[in-house]
PDB file of N, CA and C in Angstrom:
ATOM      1  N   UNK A   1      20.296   8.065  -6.499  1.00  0.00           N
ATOM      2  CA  UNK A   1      19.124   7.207  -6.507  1.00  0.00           C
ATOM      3  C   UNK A   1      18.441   7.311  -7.872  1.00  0.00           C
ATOM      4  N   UNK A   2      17.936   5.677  -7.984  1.00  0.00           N
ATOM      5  CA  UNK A   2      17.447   5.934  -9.842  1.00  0.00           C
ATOM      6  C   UNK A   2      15.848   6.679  -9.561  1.00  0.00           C
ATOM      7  N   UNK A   3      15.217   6.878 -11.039  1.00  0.00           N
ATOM      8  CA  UNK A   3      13.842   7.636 -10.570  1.00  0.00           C
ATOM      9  C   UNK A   3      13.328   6.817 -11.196  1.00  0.00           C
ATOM     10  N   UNK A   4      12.027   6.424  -9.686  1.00  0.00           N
ATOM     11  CA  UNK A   4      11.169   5.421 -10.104  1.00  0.00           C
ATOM     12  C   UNK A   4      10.761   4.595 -11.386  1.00  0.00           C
ATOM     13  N   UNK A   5      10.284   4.070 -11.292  1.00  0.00           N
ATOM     14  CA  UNK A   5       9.192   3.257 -13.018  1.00  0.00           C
ATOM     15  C   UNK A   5       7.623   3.900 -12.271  1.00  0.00           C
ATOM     16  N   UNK A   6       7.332   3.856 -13.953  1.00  0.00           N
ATOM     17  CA  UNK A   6       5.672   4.419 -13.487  1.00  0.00           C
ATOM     18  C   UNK A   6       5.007   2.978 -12.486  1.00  0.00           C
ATOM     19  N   UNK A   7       5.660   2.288 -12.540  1.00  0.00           N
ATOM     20  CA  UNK A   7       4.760   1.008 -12.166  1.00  0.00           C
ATOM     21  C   UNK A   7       5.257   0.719 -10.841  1.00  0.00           C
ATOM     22  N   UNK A   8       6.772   1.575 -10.214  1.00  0.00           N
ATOM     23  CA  UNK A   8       7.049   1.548  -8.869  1.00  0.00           C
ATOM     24  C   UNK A   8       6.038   3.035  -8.204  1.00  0.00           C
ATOM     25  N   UNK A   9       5.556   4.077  -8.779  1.00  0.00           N
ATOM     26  CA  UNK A   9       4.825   4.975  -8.891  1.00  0.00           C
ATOM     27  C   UNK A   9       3.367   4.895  -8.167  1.00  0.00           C
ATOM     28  N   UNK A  10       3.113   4.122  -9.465  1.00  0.00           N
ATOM     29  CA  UNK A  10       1.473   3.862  -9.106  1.00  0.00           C
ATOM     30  C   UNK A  10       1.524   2.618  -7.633  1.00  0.00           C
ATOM     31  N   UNK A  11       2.531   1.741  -7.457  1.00  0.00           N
ATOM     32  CA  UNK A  11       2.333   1.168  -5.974  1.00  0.00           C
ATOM     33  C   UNK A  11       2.416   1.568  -5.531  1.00  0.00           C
ATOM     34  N   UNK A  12       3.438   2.809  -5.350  1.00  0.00           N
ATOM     35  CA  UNK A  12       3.694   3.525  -3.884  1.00  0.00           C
ATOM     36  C   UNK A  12       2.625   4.175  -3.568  1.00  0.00           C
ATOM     37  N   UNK A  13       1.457   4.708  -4.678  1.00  0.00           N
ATOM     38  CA  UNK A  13       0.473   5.508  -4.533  1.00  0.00           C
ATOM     39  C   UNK A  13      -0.797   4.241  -3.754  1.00  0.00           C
ATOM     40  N   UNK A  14      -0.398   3.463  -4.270  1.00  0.00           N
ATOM     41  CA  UNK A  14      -1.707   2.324  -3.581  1.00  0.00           C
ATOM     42  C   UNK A  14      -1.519   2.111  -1.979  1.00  0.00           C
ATOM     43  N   UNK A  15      -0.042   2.046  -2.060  1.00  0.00           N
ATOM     44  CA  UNK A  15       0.499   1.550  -0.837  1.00  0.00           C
ATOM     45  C   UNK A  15       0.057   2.944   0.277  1.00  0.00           C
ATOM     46  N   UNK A  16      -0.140   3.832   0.454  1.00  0.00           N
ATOM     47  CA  UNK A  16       0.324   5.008   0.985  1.00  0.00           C
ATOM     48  C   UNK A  16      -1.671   4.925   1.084  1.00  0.00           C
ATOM     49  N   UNK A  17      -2.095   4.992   0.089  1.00  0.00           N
ATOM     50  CA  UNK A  17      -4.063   4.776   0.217  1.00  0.00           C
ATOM     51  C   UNK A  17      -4.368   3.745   1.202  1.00  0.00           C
ATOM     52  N   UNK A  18      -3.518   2.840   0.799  1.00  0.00           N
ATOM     53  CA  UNK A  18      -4.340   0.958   1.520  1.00  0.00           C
ATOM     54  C   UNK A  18      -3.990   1.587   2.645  1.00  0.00           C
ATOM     55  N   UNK A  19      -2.571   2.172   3.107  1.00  0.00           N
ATOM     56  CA  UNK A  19      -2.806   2.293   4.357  1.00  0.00           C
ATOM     57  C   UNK A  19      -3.554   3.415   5.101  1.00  0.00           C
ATOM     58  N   UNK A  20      -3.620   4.645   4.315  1.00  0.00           N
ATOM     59  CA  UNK A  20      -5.080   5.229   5.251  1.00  0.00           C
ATOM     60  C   UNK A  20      -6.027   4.812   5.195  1.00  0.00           C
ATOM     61  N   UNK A  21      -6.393   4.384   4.502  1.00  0.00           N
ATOM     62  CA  UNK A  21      -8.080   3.843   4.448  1.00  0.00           C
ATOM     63  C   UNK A  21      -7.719   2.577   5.723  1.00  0.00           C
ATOM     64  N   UNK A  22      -6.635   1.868   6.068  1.00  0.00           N
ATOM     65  CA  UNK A  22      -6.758   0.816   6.827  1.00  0.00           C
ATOM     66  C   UNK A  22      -6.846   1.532   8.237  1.00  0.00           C
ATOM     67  N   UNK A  23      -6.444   2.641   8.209  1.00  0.00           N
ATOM     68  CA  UNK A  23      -6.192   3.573   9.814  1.00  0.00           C
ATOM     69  C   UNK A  23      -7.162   4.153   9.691  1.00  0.00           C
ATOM     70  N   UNK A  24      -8.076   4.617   8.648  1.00  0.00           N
ATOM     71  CA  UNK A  24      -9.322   5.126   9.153  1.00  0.00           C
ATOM     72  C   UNK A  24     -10.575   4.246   9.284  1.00  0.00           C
ATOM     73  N   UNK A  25     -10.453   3.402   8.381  1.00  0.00           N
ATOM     74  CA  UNK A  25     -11.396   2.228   9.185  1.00  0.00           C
ATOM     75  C   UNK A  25     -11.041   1.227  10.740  1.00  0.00           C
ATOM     76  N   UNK A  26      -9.895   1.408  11.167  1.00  0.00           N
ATOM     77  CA  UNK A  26      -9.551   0.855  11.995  1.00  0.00           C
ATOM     78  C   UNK A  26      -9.787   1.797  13.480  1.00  0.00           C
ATOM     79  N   UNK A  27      -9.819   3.630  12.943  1.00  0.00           N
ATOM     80  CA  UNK A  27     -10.019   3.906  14.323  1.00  0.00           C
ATOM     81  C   UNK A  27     -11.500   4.738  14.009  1.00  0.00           C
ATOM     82  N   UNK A  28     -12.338   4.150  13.419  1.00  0.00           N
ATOM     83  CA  UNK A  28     -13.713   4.555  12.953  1.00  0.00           C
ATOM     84  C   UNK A  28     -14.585   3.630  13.299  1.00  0.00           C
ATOM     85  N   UNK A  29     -14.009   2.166  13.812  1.00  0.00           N
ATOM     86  CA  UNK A  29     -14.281   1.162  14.653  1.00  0.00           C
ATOM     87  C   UNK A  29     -15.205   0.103  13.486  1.00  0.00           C
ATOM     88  N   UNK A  30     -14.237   0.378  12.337  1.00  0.00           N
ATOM     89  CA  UNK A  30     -15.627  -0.820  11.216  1.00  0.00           C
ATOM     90  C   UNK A  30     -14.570  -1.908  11.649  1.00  0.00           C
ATOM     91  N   UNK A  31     -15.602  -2.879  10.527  1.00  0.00           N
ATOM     92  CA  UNK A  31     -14.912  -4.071  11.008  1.00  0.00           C
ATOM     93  C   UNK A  31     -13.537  -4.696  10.900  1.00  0.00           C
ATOM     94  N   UNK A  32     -13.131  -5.442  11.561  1.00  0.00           N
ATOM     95  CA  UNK A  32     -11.625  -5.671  11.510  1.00  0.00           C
ATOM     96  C   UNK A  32     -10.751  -6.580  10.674  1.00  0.00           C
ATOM     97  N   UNK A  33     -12.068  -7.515   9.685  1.00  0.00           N
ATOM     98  CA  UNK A  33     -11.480  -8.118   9.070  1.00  0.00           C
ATOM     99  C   UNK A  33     -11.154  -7.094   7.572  1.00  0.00           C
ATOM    100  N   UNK A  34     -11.762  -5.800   6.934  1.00  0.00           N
ATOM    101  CA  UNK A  34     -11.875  -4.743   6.378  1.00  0.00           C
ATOM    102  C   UNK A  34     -10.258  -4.288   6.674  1.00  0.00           C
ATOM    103  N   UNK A  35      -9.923  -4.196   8.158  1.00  0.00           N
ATOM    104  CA  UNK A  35      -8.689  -3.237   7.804  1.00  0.00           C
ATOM    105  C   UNK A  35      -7.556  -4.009   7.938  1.00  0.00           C
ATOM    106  N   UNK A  36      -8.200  -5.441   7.656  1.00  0.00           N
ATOM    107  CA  UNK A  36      -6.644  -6.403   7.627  1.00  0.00           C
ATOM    108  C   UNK A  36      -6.335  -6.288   6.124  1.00  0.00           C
ATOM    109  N   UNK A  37      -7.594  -6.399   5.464  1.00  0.00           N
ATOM    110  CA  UNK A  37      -7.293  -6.427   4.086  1.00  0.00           C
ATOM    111  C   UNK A  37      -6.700  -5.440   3.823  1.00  0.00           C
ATOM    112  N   UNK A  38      -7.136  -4.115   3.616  1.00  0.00           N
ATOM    113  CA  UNK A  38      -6.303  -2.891   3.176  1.00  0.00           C
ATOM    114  C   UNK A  38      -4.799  -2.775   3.970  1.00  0.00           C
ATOM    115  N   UNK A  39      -4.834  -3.590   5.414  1.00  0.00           N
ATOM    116  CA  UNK A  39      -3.292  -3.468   5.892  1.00  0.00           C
ATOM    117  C   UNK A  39      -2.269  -4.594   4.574  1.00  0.00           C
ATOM    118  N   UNK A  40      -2.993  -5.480   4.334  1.00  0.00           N
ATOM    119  CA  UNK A  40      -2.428  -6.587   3.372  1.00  0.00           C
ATOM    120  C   UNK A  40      -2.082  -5.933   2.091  1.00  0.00           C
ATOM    121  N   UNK A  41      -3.366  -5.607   1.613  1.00  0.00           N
ATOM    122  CA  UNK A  41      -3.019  -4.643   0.367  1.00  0.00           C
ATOM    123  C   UNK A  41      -1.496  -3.780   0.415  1.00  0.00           C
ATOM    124  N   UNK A  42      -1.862  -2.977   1.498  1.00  0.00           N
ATOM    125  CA  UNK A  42      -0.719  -1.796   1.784  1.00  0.00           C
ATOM    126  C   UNK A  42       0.693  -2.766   1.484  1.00  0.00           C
ATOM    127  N   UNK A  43       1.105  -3.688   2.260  1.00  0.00           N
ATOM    128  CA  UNK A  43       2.229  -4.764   2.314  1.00  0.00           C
ATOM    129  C   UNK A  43       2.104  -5.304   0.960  1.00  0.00           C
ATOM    130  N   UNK A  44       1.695  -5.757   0.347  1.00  0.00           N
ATOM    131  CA  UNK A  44       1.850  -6.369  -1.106  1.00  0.00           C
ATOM    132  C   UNK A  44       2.250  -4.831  -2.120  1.00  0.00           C
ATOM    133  N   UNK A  45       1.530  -3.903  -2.195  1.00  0.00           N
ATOM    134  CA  UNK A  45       1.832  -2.965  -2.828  1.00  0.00           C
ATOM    135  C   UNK A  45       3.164  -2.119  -2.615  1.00  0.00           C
ATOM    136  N   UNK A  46       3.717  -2.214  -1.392  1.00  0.00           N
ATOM    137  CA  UNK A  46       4.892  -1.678  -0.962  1.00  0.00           C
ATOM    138  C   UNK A  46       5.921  -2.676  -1.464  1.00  0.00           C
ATOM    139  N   UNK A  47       5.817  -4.255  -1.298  1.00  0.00           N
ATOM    140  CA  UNK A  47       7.354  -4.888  -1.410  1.00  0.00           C
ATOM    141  C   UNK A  47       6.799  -5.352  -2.934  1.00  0.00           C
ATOM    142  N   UNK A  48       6.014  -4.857  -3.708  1.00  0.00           N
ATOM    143  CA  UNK A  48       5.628  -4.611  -5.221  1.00  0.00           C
ATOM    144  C   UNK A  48       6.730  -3.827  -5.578  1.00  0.00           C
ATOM    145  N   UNK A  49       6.207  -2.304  -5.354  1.00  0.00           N
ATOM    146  CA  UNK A  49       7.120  -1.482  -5.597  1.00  0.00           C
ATOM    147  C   UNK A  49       8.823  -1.659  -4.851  1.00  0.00           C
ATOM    148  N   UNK A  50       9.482  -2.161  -4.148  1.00  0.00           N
ATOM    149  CA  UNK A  50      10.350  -2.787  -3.752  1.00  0.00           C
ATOM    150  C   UNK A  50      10.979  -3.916  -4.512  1.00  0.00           C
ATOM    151  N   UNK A  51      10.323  -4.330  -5.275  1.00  0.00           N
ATOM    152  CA  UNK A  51      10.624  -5.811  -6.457  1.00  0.00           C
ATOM    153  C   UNK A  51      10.662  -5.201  -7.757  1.00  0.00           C
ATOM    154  N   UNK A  52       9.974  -3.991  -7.702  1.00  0.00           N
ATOM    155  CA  UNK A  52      10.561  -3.780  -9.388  1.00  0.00           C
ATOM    156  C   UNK A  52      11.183  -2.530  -9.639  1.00  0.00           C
ATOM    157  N   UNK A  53      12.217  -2.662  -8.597  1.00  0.00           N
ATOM    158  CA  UNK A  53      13.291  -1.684  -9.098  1.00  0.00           C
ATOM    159  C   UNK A  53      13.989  -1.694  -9.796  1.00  0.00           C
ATOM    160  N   UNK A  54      14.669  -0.839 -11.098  1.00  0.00           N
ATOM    161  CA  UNK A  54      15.018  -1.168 -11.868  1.00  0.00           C
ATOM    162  C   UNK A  54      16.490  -1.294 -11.421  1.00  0.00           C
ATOM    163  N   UNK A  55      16.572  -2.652 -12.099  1.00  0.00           N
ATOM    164  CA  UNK A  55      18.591  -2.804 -12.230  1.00  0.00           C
ATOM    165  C   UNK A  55      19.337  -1.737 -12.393  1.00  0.00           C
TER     166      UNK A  55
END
């Protein structure tokens, strides 16, 4: 397996945040349009890092 790019790096690090912050606002009972976004975030930042793998 190749080793990451700093820029597959820093998504995986977003991706792995968006989604706790989306599970702790989600069972902390805030609002729900809040942990769609950070669930969205999480999904864009994951198939981010998934798209720029290097050849």
């Amino acid at each position: 397996m190749a080793k990451p790019s700093p820029l597959q790096v820093r998504n995986i690090i977003i991706a792995v945040a968006s989604a706790a912050v989306a599970l702790w606002n989600g069972f902390r009972g805030g609002p729900w349009w809040l942990t769609a976004i950070f669930g969205v975030g999480c999904v864009l930042a994951a198939a981010s890092a998934v798209l720029n793998e290097r050849p």
